[in-house]
N, C-alpha and C. Protein backbone atom coordinates (compact mmCIF):
# COMPACT_ATOMS: atom_id res chain seq x y z
N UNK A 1 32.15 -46.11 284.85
CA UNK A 1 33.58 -46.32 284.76
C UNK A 1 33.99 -46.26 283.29
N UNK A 2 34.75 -45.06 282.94
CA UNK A 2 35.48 -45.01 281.44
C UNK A 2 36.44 -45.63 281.41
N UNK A 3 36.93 -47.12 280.77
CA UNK A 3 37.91 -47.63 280.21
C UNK A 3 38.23 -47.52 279.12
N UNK A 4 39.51 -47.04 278.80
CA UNK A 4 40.10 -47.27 277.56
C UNK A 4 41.30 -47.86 277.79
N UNK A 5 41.68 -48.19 276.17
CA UNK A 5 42.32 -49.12 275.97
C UNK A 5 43.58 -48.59 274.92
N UNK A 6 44.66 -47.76 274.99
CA UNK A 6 45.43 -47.97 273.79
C UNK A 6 46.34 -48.63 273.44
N UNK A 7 46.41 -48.48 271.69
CA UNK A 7 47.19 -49.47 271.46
C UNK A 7 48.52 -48.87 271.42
N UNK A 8 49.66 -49.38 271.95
CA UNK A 8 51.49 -49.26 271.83
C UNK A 8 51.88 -49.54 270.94
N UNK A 9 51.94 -50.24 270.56
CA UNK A 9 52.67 -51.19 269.27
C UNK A 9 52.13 -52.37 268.86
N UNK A 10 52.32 -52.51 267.11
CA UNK A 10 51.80 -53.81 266.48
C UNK A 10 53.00 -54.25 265.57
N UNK A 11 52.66 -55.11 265.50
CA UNK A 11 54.34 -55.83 264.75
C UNK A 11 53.68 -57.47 263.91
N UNK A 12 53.75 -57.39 263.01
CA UNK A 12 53.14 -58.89 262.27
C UNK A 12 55.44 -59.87 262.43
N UNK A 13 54.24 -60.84 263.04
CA UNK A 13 55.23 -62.12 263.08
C UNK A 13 55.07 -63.57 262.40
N UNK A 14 56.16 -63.92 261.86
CA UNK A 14 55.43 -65.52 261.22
C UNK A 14 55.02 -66.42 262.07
N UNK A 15 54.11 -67.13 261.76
CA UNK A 15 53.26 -68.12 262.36
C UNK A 15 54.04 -69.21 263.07
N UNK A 16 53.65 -69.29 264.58
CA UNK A 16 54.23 -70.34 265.18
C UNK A 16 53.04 -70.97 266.39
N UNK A 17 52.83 -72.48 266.36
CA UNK A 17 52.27 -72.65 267.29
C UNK A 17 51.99 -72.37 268.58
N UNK A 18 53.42 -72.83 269.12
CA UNK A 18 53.74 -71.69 270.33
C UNK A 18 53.25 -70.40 271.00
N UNK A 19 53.14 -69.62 270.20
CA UNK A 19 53.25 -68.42 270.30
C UNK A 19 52.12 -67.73 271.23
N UNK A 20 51.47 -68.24 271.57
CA UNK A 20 50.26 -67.89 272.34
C UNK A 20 50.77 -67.81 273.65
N UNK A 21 51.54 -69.38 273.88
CA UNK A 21 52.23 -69.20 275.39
C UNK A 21 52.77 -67.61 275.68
N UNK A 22 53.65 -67.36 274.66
CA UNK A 22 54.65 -66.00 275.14
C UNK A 22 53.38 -65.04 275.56
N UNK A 23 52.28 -64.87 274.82
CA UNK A 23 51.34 -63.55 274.87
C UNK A 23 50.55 -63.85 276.23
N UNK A 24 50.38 -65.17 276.26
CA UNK A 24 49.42 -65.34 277.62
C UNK A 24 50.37 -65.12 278.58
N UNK A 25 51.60 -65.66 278.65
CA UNK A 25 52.76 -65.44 280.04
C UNK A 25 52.78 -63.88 280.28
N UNK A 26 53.07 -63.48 279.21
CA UNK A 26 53.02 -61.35 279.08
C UNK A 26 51.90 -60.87 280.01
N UNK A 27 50.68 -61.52 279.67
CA UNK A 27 49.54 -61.51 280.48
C UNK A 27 49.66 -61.29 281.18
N UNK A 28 49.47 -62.54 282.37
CA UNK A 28 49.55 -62.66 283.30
C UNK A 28 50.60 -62.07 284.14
N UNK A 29 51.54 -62.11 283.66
CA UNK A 29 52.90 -61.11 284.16
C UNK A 29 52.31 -59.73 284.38
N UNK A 30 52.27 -59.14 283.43
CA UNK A 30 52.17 -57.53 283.41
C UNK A 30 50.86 -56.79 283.25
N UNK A 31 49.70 -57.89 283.65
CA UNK A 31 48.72 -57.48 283.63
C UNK A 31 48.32 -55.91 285.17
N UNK A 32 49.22 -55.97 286.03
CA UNK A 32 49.40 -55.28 287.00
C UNK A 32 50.04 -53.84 286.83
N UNK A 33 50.61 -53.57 285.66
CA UNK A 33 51.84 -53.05 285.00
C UNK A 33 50.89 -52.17 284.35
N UNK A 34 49.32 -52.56 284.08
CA UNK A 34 48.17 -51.94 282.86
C UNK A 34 48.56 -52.00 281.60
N UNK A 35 49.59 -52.91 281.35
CA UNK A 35 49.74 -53.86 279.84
C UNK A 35 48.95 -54.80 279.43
N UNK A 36 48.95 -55.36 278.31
CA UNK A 36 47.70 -56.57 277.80
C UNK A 36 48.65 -56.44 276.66
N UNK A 37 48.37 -57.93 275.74
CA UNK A 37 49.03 -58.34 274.89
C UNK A 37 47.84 -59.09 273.71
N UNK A 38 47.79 -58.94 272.78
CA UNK A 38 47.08 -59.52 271.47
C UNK A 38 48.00 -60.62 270.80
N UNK A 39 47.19 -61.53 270.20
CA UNK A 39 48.10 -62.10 269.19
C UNK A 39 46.59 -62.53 267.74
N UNK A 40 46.69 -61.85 266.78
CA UNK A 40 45.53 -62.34 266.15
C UNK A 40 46.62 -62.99 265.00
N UNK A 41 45.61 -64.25 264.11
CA UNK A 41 46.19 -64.45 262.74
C UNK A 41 46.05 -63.11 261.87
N UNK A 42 46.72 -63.01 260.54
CA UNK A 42 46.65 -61.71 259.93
C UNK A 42 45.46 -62.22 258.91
N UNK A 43 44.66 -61.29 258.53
CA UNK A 43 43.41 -61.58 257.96
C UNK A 43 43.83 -61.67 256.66
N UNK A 44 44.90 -61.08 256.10
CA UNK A 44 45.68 -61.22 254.66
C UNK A 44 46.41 -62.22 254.09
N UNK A 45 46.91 -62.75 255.35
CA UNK A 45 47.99 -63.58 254.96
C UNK A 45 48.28 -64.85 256.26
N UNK A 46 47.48 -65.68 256.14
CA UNK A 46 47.64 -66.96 257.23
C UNK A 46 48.66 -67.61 258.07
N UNK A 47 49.99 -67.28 257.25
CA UNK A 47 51.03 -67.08 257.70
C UNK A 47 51.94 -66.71 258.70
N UNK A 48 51.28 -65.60 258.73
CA UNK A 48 51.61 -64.22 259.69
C UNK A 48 50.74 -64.40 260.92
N UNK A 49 51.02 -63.63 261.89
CA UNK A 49 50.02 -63.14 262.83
C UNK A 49 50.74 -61.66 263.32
N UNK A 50 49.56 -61.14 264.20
CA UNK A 50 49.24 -60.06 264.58
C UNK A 50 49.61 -59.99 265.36
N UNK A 51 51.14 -59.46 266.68
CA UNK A 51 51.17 -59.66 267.79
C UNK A 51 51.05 -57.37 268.64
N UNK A 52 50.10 -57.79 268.72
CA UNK A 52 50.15 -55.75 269.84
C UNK A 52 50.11 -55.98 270.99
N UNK A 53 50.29 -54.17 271.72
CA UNK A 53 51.00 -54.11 272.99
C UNK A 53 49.95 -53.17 273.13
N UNK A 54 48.68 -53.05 274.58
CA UNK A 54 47.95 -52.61 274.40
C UNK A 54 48.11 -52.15 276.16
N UNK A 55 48.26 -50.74 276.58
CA UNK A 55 48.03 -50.00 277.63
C UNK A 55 46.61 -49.89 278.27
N UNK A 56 46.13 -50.35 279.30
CA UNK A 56 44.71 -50.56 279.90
C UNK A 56 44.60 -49.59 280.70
């Protein structure tokens, strides 16, 4: 089975606790849709994070 994975879009956002909820709800939502959602901290700047839109 070949899976890939691309990525849609990346967008750096400022840091909020929260923010995980929105990416996990995206999840679970549109995981049916063959969407997936990232949220990493930015490795540059602690501040920030990493939020992408990733087609399965």
């Amino acid at each position: 089975m070949d899976s890939k994975i691309e990525t849609l879009a990346t967008v750096k956002v400022n840091r909020h606790d929260d923010t995980y909820k929105i990416v996990d709800l995206l999840n679970r939502t549109l995981k049916t849709e063959g969407l997936m959602f990232g949220l990493a901290l930015d490795e540059k700047d602690k501040e920030q994070m990493v939020f992408t839109i990733y087609r399965t």
